[in-house]
C-alpha atoms as a PDB file:
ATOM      1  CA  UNK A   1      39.403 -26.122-148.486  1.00  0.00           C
ATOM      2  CA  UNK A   2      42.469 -24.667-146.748  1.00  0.00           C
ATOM      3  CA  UNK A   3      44.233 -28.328-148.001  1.00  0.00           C
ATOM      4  CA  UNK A   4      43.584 -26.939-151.581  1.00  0.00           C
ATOM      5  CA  UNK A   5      45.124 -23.951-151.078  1.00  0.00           C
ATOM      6  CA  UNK A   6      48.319 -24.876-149.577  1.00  0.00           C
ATOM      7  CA  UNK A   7      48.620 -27.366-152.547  1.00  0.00           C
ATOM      8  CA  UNK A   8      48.094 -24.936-154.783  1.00  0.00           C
ATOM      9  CA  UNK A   9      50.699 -22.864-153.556  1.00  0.00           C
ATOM     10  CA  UNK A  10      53.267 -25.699-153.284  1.00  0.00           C
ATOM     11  CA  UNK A  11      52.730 -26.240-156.955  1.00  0.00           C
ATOM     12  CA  UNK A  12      52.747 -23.119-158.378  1.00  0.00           C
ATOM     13  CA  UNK A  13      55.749 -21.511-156.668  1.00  0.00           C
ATOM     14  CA  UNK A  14      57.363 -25.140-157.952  1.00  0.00           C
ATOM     15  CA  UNK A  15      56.885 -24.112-161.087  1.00  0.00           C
ATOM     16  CA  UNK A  16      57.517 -20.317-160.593  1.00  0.00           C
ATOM     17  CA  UNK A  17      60.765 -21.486-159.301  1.00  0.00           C
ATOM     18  CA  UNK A  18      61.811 -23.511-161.856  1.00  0.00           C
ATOM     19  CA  UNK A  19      61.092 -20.668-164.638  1.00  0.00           C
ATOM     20  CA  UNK A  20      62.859 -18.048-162.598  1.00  0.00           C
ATOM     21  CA  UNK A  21      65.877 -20.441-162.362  1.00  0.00           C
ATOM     22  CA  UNK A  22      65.644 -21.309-166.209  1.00  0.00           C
ATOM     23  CA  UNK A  23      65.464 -17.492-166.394  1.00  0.00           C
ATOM     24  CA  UNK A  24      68.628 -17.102-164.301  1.00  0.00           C
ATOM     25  CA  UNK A  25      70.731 -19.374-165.728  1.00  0.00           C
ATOM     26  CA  UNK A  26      69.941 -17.688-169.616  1.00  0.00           C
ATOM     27  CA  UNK A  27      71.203 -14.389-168.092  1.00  0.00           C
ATOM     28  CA  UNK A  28      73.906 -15.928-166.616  1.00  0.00           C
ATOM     29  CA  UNK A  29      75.167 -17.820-169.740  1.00  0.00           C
ATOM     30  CA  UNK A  30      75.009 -14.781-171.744  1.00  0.00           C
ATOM     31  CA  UNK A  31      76.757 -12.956-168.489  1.00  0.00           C
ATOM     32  CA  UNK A  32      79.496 -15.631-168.458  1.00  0.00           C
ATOM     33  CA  UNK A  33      79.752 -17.176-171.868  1.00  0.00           C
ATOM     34  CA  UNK A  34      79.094 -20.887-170.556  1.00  0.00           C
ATOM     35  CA  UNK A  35      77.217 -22.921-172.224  1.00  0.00           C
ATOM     36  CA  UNK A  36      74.035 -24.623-171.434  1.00  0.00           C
ATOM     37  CA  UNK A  37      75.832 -28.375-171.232  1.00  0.00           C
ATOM     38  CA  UNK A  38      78.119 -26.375-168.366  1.00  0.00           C
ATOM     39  CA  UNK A  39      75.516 -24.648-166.899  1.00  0.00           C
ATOM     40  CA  UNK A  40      73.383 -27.823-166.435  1.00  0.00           C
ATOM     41  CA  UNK A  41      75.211 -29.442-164.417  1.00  0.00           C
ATOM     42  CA  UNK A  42      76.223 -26.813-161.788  1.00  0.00           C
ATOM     43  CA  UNK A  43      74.725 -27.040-158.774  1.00  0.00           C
ATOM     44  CA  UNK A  44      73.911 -23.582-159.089  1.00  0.00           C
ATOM     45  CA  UNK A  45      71.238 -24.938-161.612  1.00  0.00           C
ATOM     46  CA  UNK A  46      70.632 -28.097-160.161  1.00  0.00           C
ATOM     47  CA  UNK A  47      69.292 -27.202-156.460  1.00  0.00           C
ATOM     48  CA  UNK A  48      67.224 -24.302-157.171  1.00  0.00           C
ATOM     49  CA  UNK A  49      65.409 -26.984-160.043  1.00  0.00           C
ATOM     50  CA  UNK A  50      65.331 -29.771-157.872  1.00  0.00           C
ATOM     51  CA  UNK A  51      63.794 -27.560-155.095  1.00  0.00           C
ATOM     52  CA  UNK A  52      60.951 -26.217-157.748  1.00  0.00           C
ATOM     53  CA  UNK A  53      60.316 -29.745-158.397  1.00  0.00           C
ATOM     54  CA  UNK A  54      60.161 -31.298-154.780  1.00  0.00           C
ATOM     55  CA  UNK A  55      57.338 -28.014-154.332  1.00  0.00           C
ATOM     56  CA  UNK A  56      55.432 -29.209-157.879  1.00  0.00           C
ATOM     57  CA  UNK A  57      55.618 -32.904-157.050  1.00  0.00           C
ATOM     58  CA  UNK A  58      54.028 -32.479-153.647  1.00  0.00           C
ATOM     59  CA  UNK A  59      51.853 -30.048-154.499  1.00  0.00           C
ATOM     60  CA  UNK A  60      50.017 -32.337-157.373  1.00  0.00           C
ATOM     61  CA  UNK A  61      49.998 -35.244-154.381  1.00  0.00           C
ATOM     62  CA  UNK A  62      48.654 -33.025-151.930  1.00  0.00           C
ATOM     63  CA  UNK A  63      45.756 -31.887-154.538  1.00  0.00           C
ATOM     64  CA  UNK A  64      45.378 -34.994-155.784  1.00  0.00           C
ATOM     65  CA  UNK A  65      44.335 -36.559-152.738  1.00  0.00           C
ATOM     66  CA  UNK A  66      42.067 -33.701-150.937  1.00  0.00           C
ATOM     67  CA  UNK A  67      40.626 -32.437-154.070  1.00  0.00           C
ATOM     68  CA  UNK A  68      36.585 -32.841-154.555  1.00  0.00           C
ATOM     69  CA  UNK A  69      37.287 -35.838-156.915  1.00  0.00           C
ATOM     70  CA  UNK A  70      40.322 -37.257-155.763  1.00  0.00           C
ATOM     71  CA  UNK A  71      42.845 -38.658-158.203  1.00  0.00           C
ATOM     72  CA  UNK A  72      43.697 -42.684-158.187  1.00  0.00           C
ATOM     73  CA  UNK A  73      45.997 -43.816-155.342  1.00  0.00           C
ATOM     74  CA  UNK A  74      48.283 -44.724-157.797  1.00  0.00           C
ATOM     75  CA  UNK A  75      49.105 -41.294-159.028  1.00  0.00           C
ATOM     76  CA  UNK A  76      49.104 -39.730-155.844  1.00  0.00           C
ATOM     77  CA  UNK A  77      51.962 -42.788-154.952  1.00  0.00           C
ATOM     78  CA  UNK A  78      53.731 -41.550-157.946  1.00  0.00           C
ATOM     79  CA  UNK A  79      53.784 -37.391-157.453  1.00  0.00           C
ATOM     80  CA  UNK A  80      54.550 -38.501-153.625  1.00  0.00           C
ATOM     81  CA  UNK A  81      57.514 -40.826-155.237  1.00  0.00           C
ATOM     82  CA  UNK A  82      58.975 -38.001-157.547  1.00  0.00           C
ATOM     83  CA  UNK A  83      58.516 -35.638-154.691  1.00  0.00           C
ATOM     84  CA  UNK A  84      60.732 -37.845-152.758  1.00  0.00           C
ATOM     85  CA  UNK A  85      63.512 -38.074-154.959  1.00  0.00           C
ATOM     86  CA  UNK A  86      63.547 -34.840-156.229  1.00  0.00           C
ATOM     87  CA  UNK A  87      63.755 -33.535-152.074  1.00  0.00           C
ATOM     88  CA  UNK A  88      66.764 -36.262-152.304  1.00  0.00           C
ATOM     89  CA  UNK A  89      68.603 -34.643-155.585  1.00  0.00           C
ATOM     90  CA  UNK A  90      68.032 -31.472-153.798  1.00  0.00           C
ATOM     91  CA  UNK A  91      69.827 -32.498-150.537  1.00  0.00           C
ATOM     92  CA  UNK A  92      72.705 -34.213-153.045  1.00  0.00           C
ATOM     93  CA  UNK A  93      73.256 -30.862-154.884  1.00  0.00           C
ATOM     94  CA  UNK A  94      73.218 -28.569-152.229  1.00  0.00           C
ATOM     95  CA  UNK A  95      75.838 -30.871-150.361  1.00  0.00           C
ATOM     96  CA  UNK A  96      77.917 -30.993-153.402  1.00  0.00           C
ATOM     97  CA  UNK A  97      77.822 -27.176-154.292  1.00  0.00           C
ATOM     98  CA  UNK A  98      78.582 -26.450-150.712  1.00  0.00           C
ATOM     99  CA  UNK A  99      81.899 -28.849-150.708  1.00  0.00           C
ATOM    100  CA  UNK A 100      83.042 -28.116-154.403  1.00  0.00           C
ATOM    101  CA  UNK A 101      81.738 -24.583-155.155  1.00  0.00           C
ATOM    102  CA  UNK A 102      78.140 -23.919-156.695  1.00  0.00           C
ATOM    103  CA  UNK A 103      79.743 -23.089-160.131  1.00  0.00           C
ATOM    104  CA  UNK A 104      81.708 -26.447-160.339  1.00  0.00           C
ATOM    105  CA  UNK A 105      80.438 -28.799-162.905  1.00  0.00           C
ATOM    106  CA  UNK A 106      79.275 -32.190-161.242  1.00  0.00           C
ATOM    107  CA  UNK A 107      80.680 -34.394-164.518  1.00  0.00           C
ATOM    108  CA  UNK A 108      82.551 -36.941-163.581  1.00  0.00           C
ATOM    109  CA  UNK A 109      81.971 -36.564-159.825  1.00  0.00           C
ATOM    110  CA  UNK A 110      81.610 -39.202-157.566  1.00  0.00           C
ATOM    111  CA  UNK A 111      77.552 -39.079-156.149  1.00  0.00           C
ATOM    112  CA  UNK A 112      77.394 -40.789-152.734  1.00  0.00           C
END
């Protein structure tokens, strides 16, 4: 029971997340006059997304596994596997946006 709820949690503030930061970054494209190609591909946009998703990805394993019909293993391996590179992308674009600036457009840039 208390499984369920901490999945459910993870999931929705995932997705909470990732609408507030959509919501953000429309304010702050009207604020700035970027536009949404810029904007994309800021690590200002990037981590708070990737973030959202690591929190939905694990939260849909997490249910999927401990819920009263659990899902196949399969699709629990795959929300586990998204989960894990999203936390990855997440690491990758906080690291760049603390080195080159969070408004600094990743184009071009050289991923390690």
């Amino acid at each position: 029971m208390m499984v369920n709820v901490i999945s459910d949690v993870l999931w929705i503030m995932g997705v909470s997340g990732a609408v507030a930061t959509i919501s953000y970054m429309y304010w702050l494209r009207t604020l700035e006059y970027r536009s949404w190609r810029f904007l994309l591909s800021t690590p200002q946009f990037l981590f708070p997304l990737c973030l959202s998703s690591t929190l939905t990805c694990a939260g849909a394993a997490i249910g999927g596994r401990s819920s009263v019909l659990p899902v196949a293993w399969y699709e629990t391996l795959v929300w586990a596997a998204l989960a894990a590179v999203f936390a990855y992308w997440s690491v990758e674009c906080y690291l760049a946006g603390h080195k080159n600036g969070w408004k600094t457009s990743t184009e071009g840039m050289s991923w390690p």
